[in-house]
Each structure stands twice: as structure tokens, then as C-alpha cells.
PDB file of N, CA and C in Angstrom:
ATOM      1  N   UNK A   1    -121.789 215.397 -97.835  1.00  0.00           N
ATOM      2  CA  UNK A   1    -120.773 214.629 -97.147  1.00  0.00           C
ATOM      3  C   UNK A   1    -119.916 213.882 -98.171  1.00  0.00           C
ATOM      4  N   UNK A   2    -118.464 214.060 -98.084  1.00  0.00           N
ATOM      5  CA  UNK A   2    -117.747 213.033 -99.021  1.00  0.00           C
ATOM      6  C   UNK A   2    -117.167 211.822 -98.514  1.00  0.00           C
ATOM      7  N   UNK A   3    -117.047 211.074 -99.515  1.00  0.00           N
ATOM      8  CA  UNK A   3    -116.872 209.622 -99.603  1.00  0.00           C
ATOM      9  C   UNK A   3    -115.614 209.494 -98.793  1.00  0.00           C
ATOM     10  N   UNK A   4    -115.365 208.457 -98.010  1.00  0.00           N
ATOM     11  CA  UNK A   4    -114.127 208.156 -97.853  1.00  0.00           C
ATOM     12  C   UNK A   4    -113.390 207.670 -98.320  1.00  0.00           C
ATOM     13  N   UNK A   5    -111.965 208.256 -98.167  1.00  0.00           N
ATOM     14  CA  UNK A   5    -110.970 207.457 -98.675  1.00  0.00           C
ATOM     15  C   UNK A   5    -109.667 206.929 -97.957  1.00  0.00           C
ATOM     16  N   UNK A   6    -109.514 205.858 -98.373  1.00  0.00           N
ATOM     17  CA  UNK A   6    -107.982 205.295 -97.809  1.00  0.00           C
ATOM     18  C   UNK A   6    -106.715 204.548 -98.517  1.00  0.00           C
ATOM     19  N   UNK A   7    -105.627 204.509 -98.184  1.00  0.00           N
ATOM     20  CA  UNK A   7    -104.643 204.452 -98.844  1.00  0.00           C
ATOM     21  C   UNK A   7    -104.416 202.936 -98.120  1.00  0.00           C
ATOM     22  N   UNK A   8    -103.811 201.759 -99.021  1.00  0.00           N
ATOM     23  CA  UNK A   8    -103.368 200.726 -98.076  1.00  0.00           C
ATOM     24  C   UNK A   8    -102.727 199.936 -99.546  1.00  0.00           C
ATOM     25  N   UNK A   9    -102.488 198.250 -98.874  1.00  0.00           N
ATOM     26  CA  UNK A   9    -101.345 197.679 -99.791  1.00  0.00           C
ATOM     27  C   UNK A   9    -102.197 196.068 -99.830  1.00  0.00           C
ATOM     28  N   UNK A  10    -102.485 196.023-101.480  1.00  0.00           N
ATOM     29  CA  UNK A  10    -103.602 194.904-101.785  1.00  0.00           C
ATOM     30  C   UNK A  10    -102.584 193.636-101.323  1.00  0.00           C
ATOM     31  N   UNK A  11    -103.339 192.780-100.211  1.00  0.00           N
ATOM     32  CA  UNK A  11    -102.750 191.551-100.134  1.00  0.00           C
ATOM     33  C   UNK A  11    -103.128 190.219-100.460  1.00  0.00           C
ATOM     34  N   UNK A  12    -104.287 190.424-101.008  1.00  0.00           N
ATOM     35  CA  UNK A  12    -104.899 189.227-101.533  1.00  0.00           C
ATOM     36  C   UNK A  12    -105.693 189.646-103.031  1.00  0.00           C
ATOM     37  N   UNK A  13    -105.708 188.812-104.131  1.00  0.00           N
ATOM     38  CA  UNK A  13    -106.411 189.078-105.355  1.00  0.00           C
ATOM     39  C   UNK A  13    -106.988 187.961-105.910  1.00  0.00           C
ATOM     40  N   UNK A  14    -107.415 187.267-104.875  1.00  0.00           N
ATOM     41  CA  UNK A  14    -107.777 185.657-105.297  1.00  0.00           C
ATOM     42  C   UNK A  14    -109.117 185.569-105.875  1.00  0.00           C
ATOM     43  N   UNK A  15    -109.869 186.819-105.356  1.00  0.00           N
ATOM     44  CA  UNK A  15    -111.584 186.518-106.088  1.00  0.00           C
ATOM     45  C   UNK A  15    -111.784 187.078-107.498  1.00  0.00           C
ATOM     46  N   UNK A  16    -112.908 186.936-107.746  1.00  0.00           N
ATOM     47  CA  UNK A  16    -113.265 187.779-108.767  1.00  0.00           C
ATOM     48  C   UNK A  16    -113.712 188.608-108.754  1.00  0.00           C
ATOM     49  N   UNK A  17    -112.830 189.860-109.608  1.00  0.00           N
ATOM     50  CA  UNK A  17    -113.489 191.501-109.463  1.00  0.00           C
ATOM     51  C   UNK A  17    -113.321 191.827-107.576  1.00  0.00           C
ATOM     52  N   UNK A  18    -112.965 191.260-107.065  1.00  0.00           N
ATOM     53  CA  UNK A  18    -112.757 191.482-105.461  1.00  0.00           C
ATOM     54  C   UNK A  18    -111.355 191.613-104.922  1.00  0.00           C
ATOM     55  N   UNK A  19    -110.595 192.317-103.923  1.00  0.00           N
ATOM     56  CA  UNK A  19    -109.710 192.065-103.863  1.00  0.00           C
ATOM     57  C   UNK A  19    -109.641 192.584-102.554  1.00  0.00           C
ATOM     58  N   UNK A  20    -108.553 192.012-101.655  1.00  0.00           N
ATOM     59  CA  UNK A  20    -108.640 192.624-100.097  1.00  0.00           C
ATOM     60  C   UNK A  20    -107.587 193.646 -99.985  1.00  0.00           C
ATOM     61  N   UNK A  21    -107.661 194.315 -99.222  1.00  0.00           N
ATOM     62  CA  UNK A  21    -106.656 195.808 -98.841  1.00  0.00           C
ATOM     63  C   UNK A  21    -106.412 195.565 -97.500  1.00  0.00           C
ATOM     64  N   UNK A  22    -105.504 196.034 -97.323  1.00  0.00           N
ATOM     65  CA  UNK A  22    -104.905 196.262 -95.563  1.00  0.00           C
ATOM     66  C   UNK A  22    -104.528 197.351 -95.348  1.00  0.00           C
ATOM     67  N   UNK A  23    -105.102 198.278 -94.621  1.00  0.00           N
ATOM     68  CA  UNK A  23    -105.252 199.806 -94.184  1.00  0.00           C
ATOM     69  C   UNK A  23    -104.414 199.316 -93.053  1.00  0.00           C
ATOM     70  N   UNK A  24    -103.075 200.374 -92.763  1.00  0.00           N
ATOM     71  CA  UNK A  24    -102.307 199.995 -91.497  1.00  0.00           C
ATOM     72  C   UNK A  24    -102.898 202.011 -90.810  1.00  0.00           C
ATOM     73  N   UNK A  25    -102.886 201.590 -89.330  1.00  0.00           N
ATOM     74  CA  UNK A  25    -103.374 202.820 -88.269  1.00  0.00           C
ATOM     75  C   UNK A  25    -102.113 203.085 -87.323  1.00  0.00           C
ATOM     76  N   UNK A  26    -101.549 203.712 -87.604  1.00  0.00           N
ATOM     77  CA  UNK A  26    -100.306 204.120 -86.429  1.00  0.00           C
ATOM     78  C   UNK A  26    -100.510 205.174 -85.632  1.00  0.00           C
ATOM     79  N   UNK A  27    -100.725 204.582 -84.226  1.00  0.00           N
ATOM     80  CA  UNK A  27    -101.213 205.633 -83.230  1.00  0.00           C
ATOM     81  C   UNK A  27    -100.107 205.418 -81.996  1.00  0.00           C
ATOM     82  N   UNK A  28     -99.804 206.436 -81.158  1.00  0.00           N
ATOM     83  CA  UNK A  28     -99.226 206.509 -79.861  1.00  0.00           C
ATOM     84  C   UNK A  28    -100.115 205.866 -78.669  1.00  0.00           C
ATOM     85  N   UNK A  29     -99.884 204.847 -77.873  1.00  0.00           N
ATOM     86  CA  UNK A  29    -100.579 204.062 -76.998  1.00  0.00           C
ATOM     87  C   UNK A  29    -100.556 205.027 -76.085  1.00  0.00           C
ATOM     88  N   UNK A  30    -101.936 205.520 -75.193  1.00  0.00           N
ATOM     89  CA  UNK A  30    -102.074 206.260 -74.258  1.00  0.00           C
ATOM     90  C   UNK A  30    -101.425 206.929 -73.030  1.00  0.00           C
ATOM     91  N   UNK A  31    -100.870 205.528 -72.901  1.00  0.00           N
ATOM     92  CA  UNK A  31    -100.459 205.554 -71.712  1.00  0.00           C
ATOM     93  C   UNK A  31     -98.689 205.203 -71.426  1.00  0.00           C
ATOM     94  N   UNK A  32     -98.438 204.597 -72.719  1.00  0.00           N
ATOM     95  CA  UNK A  32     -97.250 204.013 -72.852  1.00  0.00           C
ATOM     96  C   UNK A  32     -96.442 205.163 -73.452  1.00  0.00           C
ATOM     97  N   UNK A  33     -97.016 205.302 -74.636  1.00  0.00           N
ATOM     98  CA  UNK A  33     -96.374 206.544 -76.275  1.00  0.00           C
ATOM     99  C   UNK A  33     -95.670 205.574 -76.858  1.00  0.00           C
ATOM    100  N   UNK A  34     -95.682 203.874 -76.852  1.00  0.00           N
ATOM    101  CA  UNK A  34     -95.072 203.320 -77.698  1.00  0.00           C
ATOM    102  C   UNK A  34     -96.134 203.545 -78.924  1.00  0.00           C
ATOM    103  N   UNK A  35     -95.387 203.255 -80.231  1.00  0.00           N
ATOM    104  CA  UNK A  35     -96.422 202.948 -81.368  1.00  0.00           C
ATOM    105  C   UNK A  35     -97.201 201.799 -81.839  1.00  0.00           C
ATOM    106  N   UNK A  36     -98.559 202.262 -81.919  1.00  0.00           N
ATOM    107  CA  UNK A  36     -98.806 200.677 -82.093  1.00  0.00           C
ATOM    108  C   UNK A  36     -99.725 200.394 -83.029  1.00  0.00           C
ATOM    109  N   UNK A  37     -99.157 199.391 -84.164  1.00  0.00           N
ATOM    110  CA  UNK A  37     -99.710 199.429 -85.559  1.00  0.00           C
ATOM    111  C   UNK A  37    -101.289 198.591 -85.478  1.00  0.00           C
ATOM    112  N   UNK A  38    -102.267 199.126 -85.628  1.00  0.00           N
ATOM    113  CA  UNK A  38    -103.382 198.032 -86.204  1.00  0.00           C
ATOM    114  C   UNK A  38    -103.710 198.438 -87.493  1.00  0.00           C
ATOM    115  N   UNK A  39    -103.954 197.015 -88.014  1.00  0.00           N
ATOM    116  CA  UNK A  39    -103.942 196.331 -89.491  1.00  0.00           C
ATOM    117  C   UNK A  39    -105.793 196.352 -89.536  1.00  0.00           C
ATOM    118  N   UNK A  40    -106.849 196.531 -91.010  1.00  0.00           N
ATOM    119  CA  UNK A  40    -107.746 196.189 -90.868  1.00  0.00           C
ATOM    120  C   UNK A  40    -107.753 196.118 -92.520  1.00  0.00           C
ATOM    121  N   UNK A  41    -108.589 195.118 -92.749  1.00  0.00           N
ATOM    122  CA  UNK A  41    -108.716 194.617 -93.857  1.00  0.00           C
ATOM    123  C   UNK A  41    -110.021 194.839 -93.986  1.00  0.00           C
ATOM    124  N   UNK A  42    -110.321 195.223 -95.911  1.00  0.00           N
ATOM    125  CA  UNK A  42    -111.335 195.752 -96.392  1.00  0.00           C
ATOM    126  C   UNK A  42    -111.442 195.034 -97.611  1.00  0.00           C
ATOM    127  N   UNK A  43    -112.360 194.619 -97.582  1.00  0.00           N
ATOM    128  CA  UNK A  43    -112.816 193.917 -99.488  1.00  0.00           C
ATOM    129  C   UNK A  43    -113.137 195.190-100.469  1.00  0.00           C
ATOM    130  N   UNK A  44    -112.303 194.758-101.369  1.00  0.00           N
ATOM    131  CA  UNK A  44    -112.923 196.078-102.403  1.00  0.00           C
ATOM    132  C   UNK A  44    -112.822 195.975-103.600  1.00  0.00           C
ATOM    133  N   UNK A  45    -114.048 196.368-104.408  1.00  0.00           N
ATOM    134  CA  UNK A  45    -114.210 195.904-105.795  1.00  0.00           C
ATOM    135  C   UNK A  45    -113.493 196.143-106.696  1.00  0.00           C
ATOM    136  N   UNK A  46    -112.252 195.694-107.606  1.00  0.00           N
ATOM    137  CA  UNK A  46    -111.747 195.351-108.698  1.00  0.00           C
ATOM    138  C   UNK A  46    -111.997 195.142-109.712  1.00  0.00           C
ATOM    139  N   UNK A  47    -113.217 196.074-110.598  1.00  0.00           N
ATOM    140  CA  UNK A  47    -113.808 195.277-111.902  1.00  0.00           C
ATOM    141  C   UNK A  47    -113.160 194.920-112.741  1.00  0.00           C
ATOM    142  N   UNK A  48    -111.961 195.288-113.083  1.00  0.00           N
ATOM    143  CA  UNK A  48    -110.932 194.874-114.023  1.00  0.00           C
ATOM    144  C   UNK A  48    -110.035 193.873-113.939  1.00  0.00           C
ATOM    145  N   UNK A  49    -110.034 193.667-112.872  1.00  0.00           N
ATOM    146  CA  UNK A  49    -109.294 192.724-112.101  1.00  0.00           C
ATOM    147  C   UNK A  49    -107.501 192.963-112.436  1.00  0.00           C
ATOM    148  N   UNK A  50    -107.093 194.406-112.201  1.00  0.00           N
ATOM    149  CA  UNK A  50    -105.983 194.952-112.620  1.00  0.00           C
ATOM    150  C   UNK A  50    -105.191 195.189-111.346  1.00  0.00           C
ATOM    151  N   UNK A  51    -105.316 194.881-110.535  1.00  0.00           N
ATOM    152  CA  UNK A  51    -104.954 194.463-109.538  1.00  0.00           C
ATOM    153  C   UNK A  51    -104.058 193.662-108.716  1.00  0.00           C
ATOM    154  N   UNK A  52    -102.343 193.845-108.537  1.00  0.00           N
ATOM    155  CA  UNK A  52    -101.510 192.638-107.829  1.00  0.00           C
ATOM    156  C   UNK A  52    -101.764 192.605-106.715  1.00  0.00           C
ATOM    157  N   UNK A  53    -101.183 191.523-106.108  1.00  0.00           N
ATOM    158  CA  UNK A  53    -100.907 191.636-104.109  1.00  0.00           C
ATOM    159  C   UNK A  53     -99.130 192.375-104.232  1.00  0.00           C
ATOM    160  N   UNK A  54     -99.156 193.465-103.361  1.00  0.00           N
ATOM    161  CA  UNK A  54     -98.131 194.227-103.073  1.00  0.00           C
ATOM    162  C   UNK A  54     -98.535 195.617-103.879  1.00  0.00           C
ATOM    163  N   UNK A  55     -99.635 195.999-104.972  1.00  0.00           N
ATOM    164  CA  UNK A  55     -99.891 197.076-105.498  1.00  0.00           C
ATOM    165  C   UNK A  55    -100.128 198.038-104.339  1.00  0.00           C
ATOM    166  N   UNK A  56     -99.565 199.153-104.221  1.00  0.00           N
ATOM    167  CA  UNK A  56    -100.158 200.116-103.198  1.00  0.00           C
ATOM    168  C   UNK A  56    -101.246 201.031-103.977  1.00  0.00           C
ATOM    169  N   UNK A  57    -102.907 200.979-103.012  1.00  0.00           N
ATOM    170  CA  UNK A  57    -104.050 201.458-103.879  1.00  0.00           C
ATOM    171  C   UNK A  57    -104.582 202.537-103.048  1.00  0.00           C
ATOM    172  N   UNK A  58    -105.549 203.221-103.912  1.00  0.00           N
ATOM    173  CA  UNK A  58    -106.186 204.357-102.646  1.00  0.00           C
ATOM    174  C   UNK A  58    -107.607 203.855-103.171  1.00  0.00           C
ATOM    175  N   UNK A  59    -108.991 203.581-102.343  1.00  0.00           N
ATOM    176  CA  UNK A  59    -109.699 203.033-102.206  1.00  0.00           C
ATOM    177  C   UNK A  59    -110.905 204.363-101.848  1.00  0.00           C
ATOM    178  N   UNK A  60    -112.159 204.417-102.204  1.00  0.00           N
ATOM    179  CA  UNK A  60    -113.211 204.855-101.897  1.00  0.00           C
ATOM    180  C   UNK A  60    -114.358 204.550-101.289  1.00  0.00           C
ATOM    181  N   UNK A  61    -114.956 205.048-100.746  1.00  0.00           N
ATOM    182  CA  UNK A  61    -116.080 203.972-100.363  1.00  0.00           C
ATOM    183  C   UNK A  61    -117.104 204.339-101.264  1.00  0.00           C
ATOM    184  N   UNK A  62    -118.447 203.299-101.018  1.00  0.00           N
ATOM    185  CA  UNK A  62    -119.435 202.897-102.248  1.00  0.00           C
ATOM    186  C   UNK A  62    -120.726 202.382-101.324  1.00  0.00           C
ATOM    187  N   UNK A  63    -121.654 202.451-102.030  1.00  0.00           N
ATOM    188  CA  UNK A  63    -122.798 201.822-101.939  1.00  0.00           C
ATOM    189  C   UNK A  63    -121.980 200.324-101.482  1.00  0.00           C
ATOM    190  N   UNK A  64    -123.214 199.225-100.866  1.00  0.00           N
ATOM    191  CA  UNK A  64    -122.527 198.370-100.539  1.00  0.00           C
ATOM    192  C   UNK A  64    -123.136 197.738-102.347  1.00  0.00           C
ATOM    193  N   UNK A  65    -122.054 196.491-101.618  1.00  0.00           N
ATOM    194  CA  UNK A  65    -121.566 195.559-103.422  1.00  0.00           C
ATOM    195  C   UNK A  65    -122.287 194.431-103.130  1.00  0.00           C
ATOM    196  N   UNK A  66    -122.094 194.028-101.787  1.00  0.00           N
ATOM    197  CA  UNK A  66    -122.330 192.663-101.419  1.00  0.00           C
ATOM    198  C   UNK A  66    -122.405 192.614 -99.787  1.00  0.00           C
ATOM    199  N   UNK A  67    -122.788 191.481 -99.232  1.00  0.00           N
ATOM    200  CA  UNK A  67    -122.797 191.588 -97.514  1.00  0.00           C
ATOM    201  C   UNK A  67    -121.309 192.379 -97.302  1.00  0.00           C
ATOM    202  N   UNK A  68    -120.471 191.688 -97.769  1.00  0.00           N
ATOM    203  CA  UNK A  68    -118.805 192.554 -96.834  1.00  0.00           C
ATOM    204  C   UNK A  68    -118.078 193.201 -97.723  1.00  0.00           C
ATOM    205  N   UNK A  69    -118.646 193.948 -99.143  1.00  0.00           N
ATOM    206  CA  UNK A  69    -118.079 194.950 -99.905  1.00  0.00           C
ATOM    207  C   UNK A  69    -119.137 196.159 -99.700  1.00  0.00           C
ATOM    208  N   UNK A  70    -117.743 197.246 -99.703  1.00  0.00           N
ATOM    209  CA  UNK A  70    -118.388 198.751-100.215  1.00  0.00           C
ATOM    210  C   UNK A  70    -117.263 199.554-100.051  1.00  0.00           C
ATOM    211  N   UNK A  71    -116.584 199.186-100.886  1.00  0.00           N
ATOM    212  CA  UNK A  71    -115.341 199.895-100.822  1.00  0.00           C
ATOM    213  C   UNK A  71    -115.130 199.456-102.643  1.00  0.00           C
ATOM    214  N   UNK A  72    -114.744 200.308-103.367  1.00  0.00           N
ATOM    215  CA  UNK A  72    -114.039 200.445-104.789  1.00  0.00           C
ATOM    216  C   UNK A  72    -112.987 200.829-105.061  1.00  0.00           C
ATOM    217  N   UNK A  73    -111.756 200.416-105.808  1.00  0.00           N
ATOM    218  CA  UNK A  73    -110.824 200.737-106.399  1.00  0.00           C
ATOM    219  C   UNK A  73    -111.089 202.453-107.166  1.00  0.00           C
ATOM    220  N   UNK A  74    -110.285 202.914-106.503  1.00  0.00           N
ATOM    221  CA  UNK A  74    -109.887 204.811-107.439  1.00  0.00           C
ATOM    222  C   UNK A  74    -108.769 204.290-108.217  1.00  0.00           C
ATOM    223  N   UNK A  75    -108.007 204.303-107.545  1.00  0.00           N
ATOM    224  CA  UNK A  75    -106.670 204.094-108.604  1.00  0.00           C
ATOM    225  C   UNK A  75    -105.582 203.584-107.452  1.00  0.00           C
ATOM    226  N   UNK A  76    -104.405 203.408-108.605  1.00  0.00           N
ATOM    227  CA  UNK A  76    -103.104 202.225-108.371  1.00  0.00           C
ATOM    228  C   UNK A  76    -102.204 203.115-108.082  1.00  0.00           C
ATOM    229  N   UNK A  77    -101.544 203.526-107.010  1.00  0.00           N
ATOM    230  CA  UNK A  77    -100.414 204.509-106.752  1.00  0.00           C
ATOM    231  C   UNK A  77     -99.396 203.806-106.893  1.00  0.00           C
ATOM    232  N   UNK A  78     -98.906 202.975-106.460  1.00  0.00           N
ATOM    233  CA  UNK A  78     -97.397 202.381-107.475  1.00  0.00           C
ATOM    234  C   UNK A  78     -97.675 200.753-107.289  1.00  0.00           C
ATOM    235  N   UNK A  79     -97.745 200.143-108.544  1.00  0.00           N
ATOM    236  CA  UNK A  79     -97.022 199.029-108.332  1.00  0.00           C
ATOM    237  C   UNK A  79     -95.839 198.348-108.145  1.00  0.00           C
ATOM    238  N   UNK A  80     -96.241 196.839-107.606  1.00  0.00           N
ATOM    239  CA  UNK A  80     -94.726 195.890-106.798  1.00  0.00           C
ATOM    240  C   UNK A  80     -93.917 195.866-107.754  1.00  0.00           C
ATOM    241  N   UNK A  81     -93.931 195.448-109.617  1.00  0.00           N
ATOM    242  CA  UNK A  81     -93.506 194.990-110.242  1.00  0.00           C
ATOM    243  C   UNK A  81     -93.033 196.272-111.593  1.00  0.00           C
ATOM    244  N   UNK A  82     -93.391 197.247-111.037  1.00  0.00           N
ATOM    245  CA  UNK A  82     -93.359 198.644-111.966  1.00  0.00           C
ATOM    246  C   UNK A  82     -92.341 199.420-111.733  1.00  0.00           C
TER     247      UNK A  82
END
């Protein structure tokens, strides 16, 4: 079975080696067909701490790290400031 992965946009980098992601889900509402965005946020480990808020990252999952990590940094698909 392989690991998962997801693509989202780091909005917080305040911890150490930790950093939060926001995975956005765009689905058609059942019944409506309007679109409707849900947001879910994931802690995920940063050992380098190379990491901005606005970096767009693609993320893996992991063994857990801690009670609310298990998710790791793969790599940096574009940064805000690049």
C-alpha cells in the first residue's frame, strides 16, 4: 500500500520543525451542484525548518511524530517569495 500524498499551502510556521498545511477539497454539493470548498489542516514535520507561510508543499504521510503529527514534508513546489 502507498503512502499518501497531498498538495496544499503552508499557513502557519510558528513551531519547531512543525508546520501546518491547509489541504483545500472542491466538491459539487449533492443536491445543489454549487461548489463547495472544505479547508482541513494537517501538522507536518519540517526538520529543516525551510519552510514559509504561503510556500505551496506536497506532503506525505508517516509513522505518527507526535499525538497530532504524521504527515512529513517531500518537497517545496513553488515558493511565495521565489
Amino acid at each position: 500500500m502507498a503512502a499518501k500524498e497531498r498538495v496544499g499551502v503552508v499557513v502557519s510556521n510558528k513551531m519547531d520543525k512543525t508546520m501546518v498545511v491547509a489541504i483545500e477539497n472542491r466538491s459539487a454539493h449533492p443536491r445543489y451542484g454549487k461548489t463547495v470548498v472544505r479547508t482541513k489542516r494537517y501538522k507536518v514535520h519540517d526538520e529543516e525548518n525551510k519552510c514559509k507561510e504561503g510556500d505551496r508543499v506536497r506532503i506525505i504521510e508517516t509513522r505518527p511524530l507526535s499525538r497530532t503529527k504524521c504527515w512529513e514534508l517531500s518537497e517545496i513546489i513553488s515558493s511565495k517569495f521565489t
